[in-house]
C-alpha atoms as a PDB file:
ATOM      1  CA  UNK A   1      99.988   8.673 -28.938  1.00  0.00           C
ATOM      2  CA  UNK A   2     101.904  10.608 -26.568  1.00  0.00           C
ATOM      3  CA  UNK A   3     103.004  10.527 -22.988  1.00  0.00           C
ATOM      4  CA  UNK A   4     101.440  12.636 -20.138  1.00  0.00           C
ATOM      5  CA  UNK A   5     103.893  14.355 -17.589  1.00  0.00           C
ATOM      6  CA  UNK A   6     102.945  11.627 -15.370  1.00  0.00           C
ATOM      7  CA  UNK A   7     103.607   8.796 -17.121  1.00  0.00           C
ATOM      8  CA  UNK A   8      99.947   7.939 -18.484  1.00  0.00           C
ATOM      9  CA  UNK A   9      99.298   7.804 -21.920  1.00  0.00           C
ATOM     10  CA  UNK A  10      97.056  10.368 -23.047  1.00  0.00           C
ATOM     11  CA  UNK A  11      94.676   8.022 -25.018  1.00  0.00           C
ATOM     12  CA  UNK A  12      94.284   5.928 -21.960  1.00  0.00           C
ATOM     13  CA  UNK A  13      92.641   8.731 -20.021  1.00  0.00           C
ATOM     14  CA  UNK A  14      89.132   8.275 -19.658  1.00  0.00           C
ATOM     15  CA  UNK A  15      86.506  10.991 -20.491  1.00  0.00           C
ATOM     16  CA  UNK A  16      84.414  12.976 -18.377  1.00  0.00           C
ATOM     17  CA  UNK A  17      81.798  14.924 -20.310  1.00  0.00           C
ATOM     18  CA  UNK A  18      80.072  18.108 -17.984  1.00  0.00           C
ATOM     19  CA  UNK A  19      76.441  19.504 -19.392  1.00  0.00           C
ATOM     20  CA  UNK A  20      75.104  22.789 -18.773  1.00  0.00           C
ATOM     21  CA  UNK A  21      71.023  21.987 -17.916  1.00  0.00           C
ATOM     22  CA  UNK A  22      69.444  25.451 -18.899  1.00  0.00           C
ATOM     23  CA  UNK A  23      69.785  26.375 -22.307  1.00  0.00           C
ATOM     24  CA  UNK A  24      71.985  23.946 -23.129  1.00  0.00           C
ATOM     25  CA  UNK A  25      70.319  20.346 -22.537  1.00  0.00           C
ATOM     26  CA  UNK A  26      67.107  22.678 -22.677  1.00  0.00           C
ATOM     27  CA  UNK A  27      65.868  25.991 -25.277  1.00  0.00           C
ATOM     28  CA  UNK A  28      65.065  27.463 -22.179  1.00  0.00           C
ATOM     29  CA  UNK A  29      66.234  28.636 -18.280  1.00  0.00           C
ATOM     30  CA  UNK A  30      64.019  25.988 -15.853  1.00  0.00           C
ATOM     31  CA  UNK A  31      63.529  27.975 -12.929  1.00  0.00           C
ATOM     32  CA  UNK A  32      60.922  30.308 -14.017  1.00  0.00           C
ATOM     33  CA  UNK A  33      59.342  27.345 -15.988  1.00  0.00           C
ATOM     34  CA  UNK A  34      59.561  25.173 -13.106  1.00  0.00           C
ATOM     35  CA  UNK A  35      58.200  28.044 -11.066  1.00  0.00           C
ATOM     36  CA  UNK A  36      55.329  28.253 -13.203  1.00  0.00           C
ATOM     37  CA  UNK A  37      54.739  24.443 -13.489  1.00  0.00           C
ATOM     38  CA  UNK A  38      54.702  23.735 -10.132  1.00  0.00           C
ATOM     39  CA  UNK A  39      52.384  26.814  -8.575  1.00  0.00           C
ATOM     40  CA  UNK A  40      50.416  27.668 -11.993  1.00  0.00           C
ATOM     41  CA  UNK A  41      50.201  30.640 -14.009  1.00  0.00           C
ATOM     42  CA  UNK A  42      48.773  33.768 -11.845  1.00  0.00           C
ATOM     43  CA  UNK A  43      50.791  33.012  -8.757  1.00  0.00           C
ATOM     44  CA  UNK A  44      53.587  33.268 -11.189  1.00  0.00           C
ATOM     45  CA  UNK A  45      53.146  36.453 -12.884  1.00  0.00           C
ATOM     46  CA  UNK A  46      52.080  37.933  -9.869  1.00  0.00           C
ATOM     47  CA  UNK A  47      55.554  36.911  -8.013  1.00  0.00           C
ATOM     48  CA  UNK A  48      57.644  38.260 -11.250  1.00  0.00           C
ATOM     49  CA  UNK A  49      55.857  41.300 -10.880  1.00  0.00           C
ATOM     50  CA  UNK A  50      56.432  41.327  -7.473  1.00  0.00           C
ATOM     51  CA  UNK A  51      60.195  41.080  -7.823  1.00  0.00           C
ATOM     52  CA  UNK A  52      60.528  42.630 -11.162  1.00  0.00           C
ATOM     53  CA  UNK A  53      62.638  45.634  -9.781  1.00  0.00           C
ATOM     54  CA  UNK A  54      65.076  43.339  -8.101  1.00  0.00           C
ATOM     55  CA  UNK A  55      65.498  41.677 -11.598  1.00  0.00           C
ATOM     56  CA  UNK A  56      66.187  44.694 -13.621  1.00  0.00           C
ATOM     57  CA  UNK A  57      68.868  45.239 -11.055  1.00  0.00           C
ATOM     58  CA  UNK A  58      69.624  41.966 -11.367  1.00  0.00           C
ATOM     59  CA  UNK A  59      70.212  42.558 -15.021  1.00  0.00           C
ATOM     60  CA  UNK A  60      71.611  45.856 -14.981  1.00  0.00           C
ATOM     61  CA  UNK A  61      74.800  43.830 -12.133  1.00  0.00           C
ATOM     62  CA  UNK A  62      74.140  45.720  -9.494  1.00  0.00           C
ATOM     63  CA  UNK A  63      72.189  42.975  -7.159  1.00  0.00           C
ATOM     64  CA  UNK A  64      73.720  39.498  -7.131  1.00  0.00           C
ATOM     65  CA  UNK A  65      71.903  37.108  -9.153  1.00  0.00           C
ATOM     66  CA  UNK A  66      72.239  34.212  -6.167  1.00  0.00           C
ATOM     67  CA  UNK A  67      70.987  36.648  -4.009  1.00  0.00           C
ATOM     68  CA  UNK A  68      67.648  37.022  -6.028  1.00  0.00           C
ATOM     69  CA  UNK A  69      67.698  33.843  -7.319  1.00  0.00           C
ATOM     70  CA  UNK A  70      67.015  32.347  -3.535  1.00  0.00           C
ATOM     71  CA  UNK A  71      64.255  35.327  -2.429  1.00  0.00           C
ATOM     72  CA  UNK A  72      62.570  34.438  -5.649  1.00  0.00           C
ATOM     73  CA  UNK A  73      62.726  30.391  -4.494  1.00  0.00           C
ATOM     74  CA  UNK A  74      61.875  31.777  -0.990  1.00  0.00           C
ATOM     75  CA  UNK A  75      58.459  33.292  -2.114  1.00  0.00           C
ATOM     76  CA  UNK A  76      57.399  31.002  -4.053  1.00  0.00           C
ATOM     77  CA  UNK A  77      58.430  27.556  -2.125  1.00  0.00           C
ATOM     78  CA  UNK A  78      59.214  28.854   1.639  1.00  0.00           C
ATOM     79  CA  UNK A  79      57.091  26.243   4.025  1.00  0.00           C
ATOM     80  CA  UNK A  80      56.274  23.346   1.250  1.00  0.00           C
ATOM     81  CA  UNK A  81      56.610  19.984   2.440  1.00  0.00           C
ATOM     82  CA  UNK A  82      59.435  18.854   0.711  1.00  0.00           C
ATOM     83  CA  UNK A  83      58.140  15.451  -0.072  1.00  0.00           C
ATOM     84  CA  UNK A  84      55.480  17.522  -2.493  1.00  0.00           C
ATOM     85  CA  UNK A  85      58.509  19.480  -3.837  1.00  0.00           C
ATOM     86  CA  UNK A  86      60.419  16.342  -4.634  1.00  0.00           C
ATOM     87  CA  UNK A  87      56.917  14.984  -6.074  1.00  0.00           C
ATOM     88  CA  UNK A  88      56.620  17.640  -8.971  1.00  0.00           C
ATOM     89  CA  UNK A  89      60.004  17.388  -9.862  1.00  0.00           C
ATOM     90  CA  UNK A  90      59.617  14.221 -10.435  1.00  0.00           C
ATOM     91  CA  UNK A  91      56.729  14.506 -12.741  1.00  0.00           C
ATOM     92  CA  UNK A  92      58.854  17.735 -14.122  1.00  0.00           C
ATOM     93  CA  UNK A  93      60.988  15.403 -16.262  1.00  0.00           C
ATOM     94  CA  UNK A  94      58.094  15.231 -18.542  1.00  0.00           C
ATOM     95  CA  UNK A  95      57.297  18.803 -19.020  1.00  0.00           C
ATOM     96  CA  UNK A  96      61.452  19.170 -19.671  1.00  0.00           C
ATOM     97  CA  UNK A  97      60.919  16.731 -22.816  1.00  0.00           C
ATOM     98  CA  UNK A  98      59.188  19.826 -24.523  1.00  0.00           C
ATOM     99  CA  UNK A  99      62.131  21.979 -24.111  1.00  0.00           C
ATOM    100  CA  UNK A 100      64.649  19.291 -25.383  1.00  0.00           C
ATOM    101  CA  UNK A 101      67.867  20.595 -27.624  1.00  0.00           C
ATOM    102  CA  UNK A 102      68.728  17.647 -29.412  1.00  0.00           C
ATOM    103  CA  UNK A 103      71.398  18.497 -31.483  1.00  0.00           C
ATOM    104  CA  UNK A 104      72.976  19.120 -27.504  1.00  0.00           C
ATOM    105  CA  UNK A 105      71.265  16.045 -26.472  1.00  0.00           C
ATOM    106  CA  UNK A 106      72.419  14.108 -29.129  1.00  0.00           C
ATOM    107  CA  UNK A 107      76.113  14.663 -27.947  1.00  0.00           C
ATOM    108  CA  UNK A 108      75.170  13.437 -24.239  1.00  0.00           C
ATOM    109  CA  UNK A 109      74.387  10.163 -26.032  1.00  0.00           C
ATOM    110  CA  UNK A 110      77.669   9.887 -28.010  1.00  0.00           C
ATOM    111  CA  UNK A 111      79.542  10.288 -24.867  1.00  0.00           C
ATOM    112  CA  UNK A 112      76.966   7.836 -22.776  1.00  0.00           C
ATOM    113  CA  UNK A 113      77.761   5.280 -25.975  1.00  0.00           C
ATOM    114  CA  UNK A 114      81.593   5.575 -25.485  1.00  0.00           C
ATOM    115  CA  UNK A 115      81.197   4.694 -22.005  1.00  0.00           C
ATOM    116  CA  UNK A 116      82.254   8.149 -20.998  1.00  0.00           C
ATOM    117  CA  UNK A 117      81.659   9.289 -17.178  1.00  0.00           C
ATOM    118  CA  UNK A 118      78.494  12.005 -17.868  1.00  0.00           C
ATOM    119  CA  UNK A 119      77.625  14.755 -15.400  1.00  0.00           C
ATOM    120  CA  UNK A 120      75.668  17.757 -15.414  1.00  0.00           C
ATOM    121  CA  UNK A 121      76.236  20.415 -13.761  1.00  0.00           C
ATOM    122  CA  UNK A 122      73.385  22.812 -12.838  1.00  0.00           C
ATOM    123  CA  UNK A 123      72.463  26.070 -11.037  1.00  0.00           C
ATOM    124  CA  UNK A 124      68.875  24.683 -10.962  1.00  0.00           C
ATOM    125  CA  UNK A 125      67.342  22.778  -8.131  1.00  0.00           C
ATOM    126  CA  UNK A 126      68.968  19.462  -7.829  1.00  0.00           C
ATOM    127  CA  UNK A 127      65.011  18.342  -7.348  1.00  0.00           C
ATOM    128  CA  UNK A 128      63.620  18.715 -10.984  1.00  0.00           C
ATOM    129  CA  UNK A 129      66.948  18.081 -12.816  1.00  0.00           C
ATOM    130  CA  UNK A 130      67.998  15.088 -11.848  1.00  0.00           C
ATOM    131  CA  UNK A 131      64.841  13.181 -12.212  1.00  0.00           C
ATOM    132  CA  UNK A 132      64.951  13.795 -16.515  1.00  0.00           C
ATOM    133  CA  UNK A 133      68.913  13.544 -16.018  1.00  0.00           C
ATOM    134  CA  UNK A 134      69.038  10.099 -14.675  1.00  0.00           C
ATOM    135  CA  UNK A 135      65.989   9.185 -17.665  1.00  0.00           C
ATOM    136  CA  UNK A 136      68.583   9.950 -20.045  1.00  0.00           C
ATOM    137  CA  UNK A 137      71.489   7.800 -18.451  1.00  0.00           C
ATOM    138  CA  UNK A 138      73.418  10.729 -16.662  1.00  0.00           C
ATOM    139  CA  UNK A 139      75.339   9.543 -14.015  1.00  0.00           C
ATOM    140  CA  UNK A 140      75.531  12.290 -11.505  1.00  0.00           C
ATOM    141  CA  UNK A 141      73.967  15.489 -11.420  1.00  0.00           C
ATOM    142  CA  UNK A 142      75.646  18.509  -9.849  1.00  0.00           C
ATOM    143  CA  UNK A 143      73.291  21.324  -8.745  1.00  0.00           C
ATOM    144  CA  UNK A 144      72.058  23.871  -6.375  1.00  0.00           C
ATOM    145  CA  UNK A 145      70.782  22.267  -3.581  1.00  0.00           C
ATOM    146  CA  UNK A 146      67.085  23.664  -1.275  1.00  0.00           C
ATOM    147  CA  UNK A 147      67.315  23.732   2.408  1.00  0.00           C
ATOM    148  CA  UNK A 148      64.962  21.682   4.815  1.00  0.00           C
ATOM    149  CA  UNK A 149      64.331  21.942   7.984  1.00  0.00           C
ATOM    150  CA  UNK A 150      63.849  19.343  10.094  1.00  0.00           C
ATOM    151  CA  UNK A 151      60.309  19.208   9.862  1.00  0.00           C
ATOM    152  CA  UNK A 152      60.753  18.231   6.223  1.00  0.00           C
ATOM    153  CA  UNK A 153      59.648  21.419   5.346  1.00  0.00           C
ATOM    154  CA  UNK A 154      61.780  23.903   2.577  1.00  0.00           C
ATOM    155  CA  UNK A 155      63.470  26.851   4.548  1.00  0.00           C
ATOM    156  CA  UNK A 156      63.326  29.133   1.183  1.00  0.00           C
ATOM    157  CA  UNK A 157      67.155  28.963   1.693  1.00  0.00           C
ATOM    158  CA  UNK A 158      70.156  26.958  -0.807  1.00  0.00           C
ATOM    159  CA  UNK A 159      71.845  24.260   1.462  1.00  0.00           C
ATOM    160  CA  UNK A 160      74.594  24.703  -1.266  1.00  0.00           C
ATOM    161  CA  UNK A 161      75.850  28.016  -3.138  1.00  0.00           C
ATOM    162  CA  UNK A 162      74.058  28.330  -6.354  1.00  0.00           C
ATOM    163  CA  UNK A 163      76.135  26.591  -8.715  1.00  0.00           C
ATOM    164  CA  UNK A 164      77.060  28.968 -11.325  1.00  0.00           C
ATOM    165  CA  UNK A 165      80.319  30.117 -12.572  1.00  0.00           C
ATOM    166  CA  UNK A 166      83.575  29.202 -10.315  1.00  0.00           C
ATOM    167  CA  UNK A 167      80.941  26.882  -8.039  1.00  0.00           C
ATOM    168  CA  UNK A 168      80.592  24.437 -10.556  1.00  0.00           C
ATOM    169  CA  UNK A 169      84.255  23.836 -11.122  1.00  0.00           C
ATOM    170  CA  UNK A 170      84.425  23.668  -7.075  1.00  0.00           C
ATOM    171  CA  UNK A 171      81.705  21.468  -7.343  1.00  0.00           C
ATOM    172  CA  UNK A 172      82.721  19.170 -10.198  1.00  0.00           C
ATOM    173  CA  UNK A 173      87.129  19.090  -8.770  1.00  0.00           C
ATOM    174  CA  UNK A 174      85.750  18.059  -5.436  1.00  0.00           C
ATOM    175  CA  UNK A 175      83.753  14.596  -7.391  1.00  0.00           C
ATOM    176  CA  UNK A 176      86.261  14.214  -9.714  1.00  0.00           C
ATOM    177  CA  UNK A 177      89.605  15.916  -7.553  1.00  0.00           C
ATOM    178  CA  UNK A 178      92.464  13.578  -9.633  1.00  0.00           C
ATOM    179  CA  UNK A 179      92.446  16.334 -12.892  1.00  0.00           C
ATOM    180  CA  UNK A 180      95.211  14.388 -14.263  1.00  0.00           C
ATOM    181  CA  UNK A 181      93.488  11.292 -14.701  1.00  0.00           C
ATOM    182  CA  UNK A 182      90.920  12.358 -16.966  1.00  0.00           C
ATOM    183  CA  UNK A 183      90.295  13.835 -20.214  1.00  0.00           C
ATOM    184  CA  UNK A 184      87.450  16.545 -19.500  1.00  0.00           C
ATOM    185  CA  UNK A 185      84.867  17.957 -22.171  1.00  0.00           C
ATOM    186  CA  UNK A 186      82.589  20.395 -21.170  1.00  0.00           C
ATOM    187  CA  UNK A 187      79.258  22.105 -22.967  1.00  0.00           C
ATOM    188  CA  UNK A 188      77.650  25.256 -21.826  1.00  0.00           C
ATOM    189  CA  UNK A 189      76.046  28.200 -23.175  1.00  0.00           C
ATOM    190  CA  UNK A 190      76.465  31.710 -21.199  1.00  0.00           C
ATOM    191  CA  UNK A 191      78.770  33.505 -18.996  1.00  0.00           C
ATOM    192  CA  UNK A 192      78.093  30.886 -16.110  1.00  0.00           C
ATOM    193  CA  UNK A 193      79.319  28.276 -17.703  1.00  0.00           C
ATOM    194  CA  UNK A 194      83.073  29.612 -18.921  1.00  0.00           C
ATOM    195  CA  UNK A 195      85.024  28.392 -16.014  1.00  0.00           C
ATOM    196  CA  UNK A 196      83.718  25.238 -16.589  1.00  0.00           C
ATOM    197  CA  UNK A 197      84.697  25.330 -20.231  1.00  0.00           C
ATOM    198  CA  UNK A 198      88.205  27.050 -19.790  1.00  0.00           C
ATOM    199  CA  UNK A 199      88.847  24.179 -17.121  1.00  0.00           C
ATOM    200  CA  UNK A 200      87.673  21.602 -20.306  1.00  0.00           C
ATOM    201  CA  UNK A 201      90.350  19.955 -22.429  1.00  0.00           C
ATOM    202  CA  UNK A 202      87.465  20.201 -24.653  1.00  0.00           C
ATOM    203  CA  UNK A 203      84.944  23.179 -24.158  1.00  0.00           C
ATOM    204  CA  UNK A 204      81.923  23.724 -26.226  1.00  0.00           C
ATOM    205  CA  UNK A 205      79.969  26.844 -26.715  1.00  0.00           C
ATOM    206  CA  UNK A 206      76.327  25.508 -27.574  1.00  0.00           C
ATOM    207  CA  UNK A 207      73.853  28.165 -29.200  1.00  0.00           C
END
């Protein structure tokens, strides 16, 4: 046992644990599954065609991913009611129980167990996340946030920047500001997620 610069001992910290959602809780990304789920198959090839030069620039870094990320969400969810929207991600959670990584999910549970302070922290829609998140015990979920008007209505546009990369240790310093207090693991799986693991005490690298 040791003490901290600020007088705390460091086993008296308590733990924060910060979960990737795609391709880390989940063997696959949710947004094109969640795409498909919610507007059914031909709609959904047809819009991936539709945008399929955008992605290969996409791909190739010479289009921001945000940037197609929200005209994708735009085409495909502009004018819903957003009551409906919230309705199917509700009744996502059980379509996300087929694309379950246990071995990752397994380690959510260890930290829920130790009483540890869970998040995750997704550049999915906050809409079918957190409904399987808060099934599992999760305490807050972090994500990219739709627009709506005020008719209730989606706008096509994020109320919040997608949160990948540098936006989800904005996002997760401004709920948990007091670094110093905690002990912070963190668990991701691609390039989006390494400032979140380089802020980590602990940061795992889940394949």
């Amino acid at each position: 046992m040791y003490l901290c610069s600020n007088g705390i001992h460091e086993n008296m910290k308590r733990t924060i644990a910060a979960f990737d959602f795609d391709g880390t809780l989940t063997t696959r990304d949710s947004f094109p599954h969640f795409i498909r789920y919610a507007t059914g198959t031909p709609r959904f090839v047809a819009g991936f065609l539709l945008f399929s030069p955008l992605l290969v620039l996409m791909k190739l870094g010479l289009y921001a991913g945000s940037k197609a990320k929200e005209q994708i969400f735009a085409h495909f969810f502009k004018g819903w009611e957003y009551r409906r929207f919230q309705a199917l991600g509700q009744a996502y959670a059980s379509a996300v129980e087929a694309m379950r990584n246990e071995p990752v999910i397994n380690r959510l549970k260890e930290h829920i167990a130790n009483g540890d302070t869970v998040y995750v922290v997704s550049a999915s829609i906050r809409d079918w996340v957190e409904p399987w998140c808060r099934q599992q015990g999760v305490h807050a979920v972090i994500a990219t946030e739709a627009e709506v008007d005020a008719h209730g209505k989606l706008t096509g546009r994020f109320k919040t920047p997608n949160c990948n990369g540098d936006e989800k240790v904005k996002r997760l310093l401004k709920a948990e500001p007091d670094r110093s207090s905690y002990r912070l693991a963190a668990y991701g799986n691609s390039s989006g997620d390494k400032p979140l693991l380089d802020l980590a005490d602990e940061g795992t690298l889940c394949r």
